[in-house]
C-alpha atoms as a PDB file:
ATOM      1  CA  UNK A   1       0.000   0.000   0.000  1.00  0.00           C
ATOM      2  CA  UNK A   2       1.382   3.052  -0.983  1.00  0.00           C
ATOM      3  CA  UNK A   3      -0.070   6.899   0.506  1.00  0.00           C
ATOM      4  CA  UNK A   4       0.098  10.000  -1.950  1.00  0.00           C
ATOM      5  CA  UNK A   5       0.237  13.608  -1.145  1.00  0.00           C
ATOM      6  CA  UNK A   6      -1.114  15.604  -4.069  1.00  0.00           C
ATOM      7  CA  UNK A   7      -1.196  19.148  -4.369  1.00  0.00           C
ATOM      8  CA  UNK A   8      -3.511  20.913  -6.973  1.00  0.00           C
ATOM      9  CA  UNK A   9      -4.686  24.318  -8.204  1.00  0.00           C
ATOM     10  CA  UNK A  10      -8.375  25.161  -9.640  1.00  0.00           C
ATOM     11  CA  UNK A  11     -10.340  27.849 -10.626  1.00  0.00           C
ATOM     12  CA  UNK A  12     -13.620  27.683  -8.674  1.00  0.00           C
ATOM     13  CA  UNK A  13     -15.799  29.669 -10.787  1.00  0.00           C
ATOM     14  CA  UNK A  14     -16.428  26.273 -12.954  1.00  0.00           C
ATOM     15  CA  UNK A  15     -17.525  24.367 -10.167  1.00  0.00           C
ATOM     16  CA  UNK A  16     -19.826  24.141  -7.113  1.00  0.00           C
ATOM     17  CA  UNK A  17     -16.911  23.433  -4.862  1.00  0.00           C
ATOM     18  CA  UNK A  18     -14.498  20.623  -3.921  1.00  0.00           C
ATOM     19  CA  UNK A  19     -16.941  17.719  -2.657  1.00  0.00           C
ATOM     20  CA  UNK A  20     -18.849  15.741  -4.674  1.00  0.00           C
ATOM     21  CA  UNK A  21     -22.669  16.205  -5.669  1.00  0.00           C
ATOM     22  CA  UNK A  22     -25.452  14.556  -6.976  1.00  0.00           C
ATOM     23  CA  UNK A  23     -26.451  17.290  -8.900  1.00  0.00           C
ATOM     24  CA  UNK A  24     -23.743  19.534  -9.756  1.00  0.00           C
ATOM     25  CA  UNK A  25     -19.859  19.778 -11.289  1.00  0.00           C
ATOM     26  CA  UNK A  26     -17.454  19.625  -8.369  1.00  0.00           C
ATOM     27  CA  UNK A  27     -13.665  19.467  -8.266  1.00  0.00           C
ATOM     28  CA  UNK A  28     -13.502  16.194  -6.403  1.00  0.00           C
ATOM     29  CA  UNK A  29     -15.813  15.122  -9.443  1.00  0.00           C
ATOM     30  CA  UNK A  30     -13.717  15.744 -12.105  1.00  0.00           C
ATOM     31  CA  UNK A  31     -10.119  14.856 -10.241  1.00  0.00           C
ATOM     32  CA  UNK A  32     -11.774  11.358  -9.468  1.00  0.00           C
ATOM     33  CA  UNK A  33     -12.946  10.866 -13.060  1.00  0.00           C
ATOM     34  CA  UNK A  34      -9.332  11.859 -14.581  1.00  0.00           C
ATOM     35  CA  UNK A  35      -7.525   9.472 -11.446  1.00  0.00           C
ATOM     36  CA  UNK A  36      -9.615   6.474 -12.869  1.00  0.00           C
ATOM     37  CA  UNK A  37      -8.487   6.808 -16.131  1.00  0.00           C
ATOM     38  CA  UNK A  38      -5.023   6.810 -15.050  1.00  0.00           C
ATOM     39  CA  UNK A  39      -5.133   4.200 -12.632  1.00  0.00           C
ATOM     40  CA  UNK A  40      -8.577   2.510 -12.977  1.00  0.00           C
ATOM     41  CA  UNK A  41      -9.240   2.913  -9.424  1.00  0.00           C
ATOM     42  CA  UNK A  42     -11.439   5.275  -7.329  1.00  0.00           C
ATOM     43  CA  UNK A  43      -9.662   5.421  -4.162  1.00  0.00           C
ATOM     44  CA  UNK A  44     -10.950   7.396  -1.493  1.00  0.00           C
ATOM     45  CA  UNK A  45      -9.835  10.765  -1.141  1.00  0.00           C
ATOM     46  CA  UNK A  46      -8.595  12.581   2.238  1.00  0.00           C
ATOM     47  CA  UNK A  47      -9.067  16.806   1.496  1.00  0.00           C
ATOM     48  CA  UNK A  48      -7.416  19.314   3.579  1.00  0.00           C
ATOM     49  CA  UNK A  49     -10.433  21.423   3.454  1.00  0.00           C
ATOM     50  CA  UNK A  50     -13.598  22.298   1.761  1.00  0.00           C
ATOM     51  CA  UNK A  51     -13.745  24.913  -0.789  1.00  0.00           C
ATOM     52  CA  UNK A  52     -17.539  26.426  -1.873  1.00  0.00           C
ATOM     53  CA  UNK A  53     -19.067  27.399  -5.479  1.00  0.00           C
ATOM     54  CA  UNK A  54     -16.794  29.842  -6.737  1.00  0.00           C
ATOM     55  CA  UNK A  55     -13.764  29.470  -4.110  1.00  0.00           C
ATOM     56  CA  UNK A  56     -10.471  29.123  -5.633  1.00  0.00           C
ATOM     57  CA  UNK A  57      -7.801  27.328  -5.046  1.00  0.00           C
ATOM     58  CA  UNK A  58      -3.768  28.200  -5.605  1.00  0.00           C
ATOM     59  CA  UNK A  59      -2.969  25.677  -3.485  1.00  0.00           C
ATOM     60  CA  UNK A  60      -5.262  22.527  -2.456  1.00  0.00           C
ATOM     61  CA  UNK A  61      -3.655  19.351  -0.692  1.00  0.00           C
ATOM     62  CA  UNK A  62      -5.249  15.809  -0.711  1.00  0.00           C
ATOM     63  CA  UNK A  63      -4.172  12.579   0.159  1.00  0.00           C
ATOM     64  CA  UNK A  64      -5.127   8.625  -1.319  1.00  0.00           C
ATOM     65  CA  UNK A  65      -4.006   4.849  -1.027  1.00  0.00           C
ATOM     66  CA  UNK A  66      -3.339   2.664  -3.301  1.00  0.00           C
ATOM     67  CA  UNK A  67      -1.742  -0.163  -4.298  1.00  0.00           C
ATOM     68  CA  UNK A  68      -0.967   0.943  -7.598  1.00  0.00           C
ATOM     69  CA  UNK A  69       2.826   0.991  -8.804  1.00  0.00           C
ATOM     70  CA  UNK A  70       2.886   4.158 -10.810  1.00  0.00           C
ATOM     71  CA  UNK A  71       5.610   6.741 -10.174  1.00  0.00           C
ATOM     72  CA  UNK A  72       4.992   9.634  -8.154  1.00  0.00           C
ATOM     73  CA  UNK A  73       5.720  11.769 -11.593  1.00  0.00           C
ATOM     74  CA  UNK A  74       3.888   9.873 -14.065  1.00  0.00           C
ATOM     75  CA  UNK A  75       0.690  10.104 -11.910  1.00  0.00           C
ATOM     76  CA  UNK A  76       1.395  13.992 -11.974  1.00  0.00           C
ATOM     77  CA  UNK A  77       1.542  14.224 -15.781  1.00  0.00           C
ATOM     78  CA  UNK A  78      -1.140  11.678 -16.022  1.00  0.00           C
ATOM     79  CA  UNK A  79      -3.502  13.151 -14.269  1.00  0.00           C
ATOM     80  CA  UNK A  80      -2.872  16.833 -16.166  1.00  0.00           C
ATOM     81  CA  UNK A  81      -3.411  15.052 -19.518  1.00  0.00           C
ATOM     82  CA  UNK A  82      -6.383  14.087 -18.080  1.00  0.00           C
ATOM     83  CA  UNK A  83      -8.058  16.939 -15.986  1.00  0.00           C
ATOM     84  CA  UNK A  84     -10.123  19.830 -17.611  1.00  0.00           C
ATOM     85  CA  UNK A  85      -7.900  22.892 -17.768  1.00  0.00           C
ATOM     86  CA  UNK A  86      -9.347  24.774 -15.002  1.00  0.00           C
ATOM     87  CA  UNK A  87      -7.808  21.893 -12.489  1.00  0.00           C
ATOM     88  CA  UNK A  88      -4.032  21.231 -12.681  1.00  0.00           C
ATOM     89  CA  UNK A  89      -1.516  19.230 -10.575  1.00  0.00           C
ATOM     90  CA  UNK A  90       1.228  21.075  -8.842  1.00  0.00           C
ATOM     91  CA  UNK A  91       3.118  18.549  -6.943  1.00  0.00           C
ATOM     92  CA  UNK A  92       2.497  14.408  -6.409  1.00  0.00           C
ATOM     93  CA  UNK A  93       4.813  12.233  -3.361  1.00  0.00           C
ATOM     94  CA  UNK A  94       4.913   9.836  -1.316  1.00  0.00           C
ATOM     95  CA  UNK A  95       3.817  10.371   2.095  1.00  0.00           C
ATOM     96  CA  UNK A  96       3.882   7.485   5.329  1.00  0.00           C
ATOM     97  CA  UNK A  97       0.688   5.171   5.356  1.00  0.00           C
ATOM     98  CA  UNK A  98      -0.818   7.529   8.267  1.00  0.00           C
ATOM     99  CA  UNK A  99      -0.727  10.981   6.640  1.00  0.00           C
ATOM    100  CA  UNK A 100      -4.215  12.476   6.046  1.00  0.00           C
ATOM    101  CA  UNK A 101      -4.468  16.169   4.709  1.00  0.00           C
ATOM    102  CA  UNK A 102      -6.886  17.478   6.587  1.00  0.00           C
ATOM    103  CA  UNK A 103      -5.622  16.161  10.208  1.00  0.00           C
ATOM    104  CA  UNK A 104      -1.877  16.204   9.373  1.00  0.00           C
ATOM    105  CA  UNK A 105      -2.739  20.260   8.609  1.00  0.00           C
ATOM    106  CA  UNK A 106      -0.901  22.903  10.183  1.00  0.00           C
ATOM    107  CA  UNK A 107      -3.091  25.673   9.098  1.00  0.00           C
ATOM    108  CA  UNK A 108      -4.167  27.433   5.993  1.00  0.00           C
ATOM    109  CA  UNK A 109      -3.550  30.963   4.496  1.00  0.00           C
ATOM    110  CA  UNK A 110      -6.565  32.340   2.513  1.00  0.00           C
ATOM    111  CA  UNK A 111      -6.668  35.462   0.314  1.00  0.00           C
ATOM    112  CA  UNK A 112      -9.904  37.928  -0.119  1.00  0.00           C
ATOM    113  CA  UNK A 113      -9.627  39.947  -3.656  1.00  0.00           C
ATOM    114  CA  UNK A 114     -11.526  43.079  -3.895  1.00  0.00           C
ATOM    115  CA  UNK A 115     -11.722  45.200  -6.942  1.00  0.00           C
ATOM    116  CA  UNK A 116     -11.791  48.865  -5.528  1.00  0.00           C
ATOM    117  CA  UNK A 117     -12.837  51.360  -8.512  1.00  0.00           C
ATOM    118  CA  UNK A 118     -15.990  52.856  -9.367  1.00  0.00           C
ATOM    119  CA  UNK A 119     -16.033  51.005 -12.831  1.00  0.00           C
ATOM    120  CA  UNK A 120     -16.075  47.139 -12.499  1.00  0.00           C
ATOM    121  CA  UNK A 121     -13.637  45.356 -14.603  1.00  0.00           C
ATOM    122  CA  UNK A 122     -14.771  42.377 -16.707  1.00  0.00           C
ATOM    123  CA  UNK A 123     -12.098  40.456 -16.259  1.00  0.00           C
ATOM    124  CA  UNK A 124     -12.738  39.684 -13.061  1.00  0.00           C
ATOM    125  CA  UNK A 125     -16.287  39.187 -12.657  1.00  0.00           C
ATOM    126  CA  UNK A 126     -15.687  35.654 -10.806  1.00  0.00           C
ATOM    127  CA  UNK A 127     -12.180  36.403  -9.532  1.00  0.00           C
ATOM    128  CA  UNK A 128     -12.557  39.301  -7.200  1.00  0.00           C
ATOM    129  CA  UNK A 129     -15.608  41.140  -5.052  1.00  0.00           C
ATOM    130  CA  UNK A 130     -15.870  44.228  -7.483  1.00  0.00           C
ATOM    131  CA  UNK A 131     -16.422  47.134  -4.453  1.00  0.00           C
ATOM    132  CA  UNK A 132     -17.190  50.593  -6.044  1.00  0.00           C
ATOM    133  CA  UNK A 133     -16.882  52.781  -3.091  1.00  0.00           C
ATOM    134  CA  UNK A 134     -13.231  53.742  -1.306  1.00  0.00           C
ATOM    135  CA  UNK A 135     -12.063  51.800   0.802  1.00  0.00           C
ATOM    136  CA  UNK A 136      -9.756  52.877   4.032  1.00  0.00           C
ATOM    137  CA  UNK A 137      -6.861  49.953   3.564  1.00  0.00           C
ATOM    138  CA  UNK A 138      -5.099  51.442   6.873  1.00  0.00           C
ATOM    139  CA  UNK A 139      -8.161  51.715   9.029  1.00  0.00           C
ATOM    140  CA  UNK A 140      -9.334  48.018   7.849  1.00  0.00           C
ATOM    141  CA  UNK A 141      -5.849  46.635   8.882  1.00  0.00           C
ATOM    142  CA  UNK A 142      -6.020  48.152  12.231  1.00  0.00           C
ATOM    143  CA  UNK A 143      -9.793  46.834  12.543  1.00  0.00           C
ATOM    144  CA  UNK A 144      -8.251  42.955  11.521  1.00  0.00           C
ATOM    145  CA  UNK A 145      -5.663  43.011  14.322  1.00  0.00           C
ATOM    146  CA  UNK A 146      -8.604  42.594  16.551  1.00  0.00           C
ATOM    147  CA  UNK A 147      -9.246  39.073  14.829  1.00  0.00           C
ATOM    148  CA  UNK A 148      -5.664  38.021  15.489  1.00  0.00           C
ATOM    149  CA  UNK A 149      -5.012  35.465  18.628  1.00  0.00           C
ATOM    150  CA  UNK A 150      -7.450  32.424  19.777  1.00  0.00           C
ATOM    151  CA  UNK A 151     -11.091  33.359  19.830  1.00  0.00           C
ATOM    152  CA  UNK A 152     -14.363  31.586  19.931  1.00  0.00           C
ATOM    153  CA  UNK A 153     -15.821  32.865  16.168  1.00  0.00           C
ATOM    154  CA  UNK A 154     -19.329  31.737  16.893  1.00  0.00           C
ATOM    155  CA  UNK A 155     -20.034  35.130  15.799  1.00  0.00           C
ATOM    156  CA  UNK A 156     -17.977  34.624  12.255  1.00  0.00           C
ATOM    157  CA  UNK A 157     -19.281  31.507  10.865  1.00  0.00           C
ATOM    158  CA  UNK A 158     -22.377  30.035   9.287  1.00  0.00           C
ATOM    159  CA  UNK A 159     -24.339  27.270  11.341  1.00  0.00           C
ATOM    160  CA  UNK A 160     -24.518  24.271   9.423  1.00  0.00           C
ATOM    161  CA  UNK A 161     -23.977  21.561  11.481  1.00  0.00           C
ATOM    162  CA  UNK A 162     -20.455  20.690  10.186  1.00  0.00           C
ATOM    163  CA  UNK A 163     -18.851  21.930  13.686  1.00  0.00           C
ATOM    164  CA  UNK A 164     -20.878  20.791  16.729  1.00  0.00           C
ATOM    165  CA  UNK A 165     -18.404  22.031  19.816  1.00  0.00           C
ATOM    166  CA  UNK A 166     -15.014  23.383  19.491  1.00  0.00           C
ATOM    167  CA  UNK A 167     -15.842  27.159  17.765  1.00  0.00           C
ATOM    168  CA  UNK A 168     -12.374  28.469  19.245  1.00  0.00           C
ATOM    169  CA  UNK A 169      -9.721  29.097  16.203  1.00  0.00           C
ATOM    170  CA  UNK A 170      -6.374  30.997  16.203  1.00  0.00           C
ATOM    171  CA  UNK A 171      -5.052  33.462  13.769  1.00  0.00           C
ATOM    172  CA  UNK A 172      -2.047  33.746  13.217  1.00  0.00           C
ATOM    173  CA  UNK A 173      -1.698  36.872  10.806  1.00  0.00           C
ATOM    174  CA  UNK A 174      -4.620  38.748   9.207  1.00  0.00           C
ATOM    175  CA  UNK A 175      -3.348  42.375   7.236  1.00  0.00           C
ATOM    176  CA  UNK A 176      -5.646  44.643   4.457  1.00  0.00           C
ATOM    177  CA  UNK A 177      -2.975  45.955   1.902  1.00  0.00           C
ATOM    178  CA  UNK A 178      -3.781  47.581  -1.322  1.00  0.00           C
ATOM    179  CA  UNK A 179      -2.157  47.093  -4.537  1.00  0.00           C
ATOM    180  CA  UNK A 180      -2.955  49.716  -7.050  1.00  0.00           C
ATOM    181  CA  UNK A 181      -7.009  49.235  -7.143  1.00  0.00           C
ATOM    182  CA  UNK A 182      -7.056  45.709  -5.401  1.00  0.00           C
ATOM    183  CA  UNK A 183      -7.277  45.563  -2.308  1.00  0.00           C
ATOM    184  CA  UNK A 184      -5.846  41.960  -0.629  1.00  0.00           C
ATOM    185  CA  UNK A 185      -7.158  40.771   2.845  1.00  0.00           C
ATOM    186  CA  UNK A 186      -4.793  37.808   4.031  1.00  0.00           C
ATOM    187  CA  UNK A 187      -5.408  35.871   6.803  1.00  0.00           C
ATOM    188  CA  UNK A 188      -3.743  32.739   8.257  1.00  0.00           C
ATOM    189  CA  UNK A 189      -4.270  30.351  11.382  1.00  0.00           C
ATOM    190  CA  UNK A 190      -4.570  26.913  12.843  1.00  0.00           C
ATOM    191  CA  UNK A 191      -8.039  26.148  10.651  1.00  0.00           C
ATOM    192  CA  UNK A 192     -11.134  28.211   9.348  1.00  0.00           C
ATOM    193  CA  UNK A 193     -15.021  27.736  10.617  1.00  0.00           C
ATOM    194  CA  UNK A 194     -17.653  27.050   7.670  1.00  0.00           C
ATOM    195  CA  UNK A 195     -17.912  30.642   5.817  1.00  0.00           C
ATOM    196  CA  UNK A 196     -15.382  32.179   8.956  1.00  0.00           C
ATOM    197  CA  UNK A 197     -13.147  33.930   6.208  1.00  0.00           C
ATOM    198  CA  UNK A 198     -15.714  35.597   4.250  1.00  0.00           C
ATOM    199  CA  UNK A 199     -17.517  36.892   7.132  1.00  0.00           C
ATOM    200  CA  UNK A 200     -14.648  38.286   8.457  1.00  0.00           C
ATOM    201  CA  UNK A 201     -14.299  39.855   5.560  1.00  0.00           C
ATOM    202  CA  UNK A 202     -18.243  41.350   4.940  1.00  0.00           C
ATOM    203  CA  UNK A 203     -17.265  42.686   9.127  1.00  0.00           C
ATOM    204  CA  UNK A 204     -14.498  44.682   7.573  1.00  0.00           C
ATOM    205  CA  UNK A 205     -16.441  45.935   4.702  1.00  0.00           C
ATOM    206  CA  UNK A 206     -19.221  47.104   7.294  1.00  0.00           C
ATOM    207  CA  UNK A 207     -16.273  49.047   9.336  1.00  0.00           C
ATOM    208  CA  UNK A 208     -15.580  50.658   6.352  1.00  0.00           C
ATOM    209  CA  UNK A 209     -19.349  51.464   5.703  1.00  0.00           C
ATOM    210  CA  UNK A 210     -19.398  52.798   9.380  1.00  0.00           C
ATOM    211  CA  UNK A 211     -22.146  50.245  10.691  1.00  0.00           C
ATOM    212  CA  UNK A 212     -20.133  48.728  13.072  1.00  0.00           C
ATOM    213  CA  UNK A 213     -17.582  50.951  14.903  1.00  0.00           C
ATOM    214  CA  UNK A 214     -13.473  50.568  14.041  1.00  0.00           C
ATOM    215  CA  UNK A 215     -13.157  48.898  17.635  1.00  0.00           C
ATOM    216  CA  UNK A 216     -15.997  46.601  17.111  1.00  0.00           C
ATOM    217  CA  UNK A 217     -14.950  43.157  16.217  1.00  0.00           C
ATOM    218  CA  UNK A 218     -14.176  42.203  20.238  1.00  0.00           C
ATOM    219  CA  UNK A 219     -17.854  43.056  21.111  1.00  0.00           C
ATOM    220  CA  UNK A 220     -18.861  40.770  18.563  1.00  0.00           C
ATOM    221  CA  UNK A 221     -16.801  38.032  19.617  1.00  0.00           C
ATOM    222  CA  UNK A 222     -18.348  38.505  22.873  1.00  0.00           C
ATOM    223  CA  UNK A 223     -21.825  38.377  21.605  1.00  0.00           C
ATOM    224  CA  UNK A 224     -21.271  34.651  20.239  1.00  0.00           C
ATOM    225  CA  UNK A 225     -23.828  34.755  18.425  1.00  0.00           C
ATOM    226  CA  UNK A 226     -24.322  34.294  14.958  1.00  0.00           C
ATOM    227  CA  UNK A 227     -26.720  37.017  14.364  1.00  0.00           C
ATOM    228  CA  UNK A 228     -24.743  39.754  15.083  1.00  0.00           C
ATOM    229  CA  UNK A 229     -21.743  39.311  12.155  1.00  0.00           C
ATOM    230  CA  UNK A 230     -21.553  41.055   8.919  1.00  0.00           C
ATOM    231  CA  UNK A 231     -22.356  40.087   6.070  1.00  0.00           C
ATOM    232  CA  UNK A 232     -21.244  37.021   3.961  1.00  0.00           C
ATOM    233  CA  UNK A 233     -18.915  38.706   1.380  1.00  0.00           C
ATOM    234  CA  UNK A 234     -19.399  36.746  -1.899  1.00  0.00           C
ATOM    235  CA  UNK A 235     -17.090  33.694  -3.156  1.00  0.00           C
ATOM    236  CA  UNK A 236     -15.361  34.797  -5.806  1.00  0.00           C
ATOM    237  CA  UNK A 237     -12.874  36.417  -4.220  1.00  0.00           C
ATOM    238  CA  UNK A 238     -11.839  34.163  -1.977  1.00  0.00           C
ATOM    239  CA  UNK A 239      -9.009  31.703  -2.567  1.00  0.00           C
ATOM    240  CA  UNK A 240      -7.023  29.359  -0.696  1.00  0.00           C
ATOM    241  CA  UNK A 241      -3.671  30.412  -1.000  1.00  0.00           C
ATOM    242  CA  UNK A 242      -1.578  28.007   1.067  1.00  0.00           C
ATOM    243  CA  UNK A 243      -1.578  24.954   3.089  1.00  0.00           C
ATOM    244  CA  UNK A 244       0.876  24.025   6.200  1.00  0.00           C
ATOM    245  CA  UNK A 245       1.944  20.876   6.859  1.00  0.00           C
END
């Protein structure tokens, strides 16, 4: 039995997320279509997270067994012949039978794109939140610091049943930087809450809107309660950028 570490990179907007569907194009879809043509197996797959319509992915990690004898760099280009062209395969190795991607995870950087200028660019229609109105990059940054440290983000995630008791996550590094008119929110810590990033990110946005005060964010956390976060600032911006192992 042999255990494989493979890292890819997708763009989101062509699917409705990493796991599988009945009804609907996912990633994990199409990856396990192209794997059985290269190997004629469908092992099952270990993710390091889960990605939602329209998230992107620079960097994706998952892990399979198999008994198969293929090298580690034919699978690779295998699988790239294979995969539609809005998947690819960055990296392929062998990893020790009890590696799993998502428990053997470290933590995750994400990155929030937001198109600042009063005219929306075509371009990227599903590849950054197009935001028409200013936006304060320094007072934004200062607002995120509050989100950095261990903190129960009841408040800054979406109830869906997927996390039943442990709500307490620690960031690591969150910053608001602009680059010409894109404005980059990065944040990175020991794991992410259903929807935690992108609510994070709709809190900012109402800072900026002034409907939540600058100093906000630790009354919030103290609220722990899901109806008093911002809003859910839309997928398309939002893409996993790296994964620590």
């Amino acid at each position: 039995m042999r255990n494989f570490l493979i890292t890819i990179t997708y763009d989101g907007s062509c699917f409705h997320g990493w796991q599988i569907q009945k009804n609907a194009l996912t990633v994990q879809e199409v990856f396990q279509d192209a794997l059985f043509k290269v190997i004629s197996e469908r092992p099952d797959i270990k993710a390091c997270s889960r990605t939602d319509s329209g998230v992107h992915a620079n960097m994706f990690c998952l892990s399979m067994k198999t008994e198969h004898k293929i090298p580690t760099e034919r699978l690779k280009g295998a699988l790239n012949r294979f995969l539609p062209q809005s998947v690819a395969v960055l990296d392929c190795k062998e990893v020790p039978l009890d590696f799993h991607a998502r428990y053997n995870c470290k933590g995750k950087r994400y990155v929030y794109k937001i198109w600042n200028n009063p005219v929306r660019n075509p371009f990227l229609r599903d590849y950054a939140l197009h935001y028409r109105w200013k936006i304060d990059e320094e007072l934004l940054n200062k607002s995120a610091q509050d989100f950095v440290g261990k903190h129960d983000f009841t408040s800054f995630c979406t109830d869906d049943g997927r996390e039943m008791d442990n709500m307490e996550r620690t960031i690591t590094h969150f910053s608001v930087k602009r680059d010409g008119d894109m404005v980059l929110m990065t944040v990175e810590a020991d794991g992410f809450l259903y929807n935690m990033v992108r609510i994070m990110v709709g809190t900012l946005l109402k800072i900026q809107q002034g409907k939540i005060s600058a100093d906000g964010i630790p009354g919030l956390f103290a609220q722990k309660s899901r109806n008093h976060k911002g809003i859910t600032a839309p997928p398309q911006g939002l893409y996993l950028q790296q994964v620590n192992y």
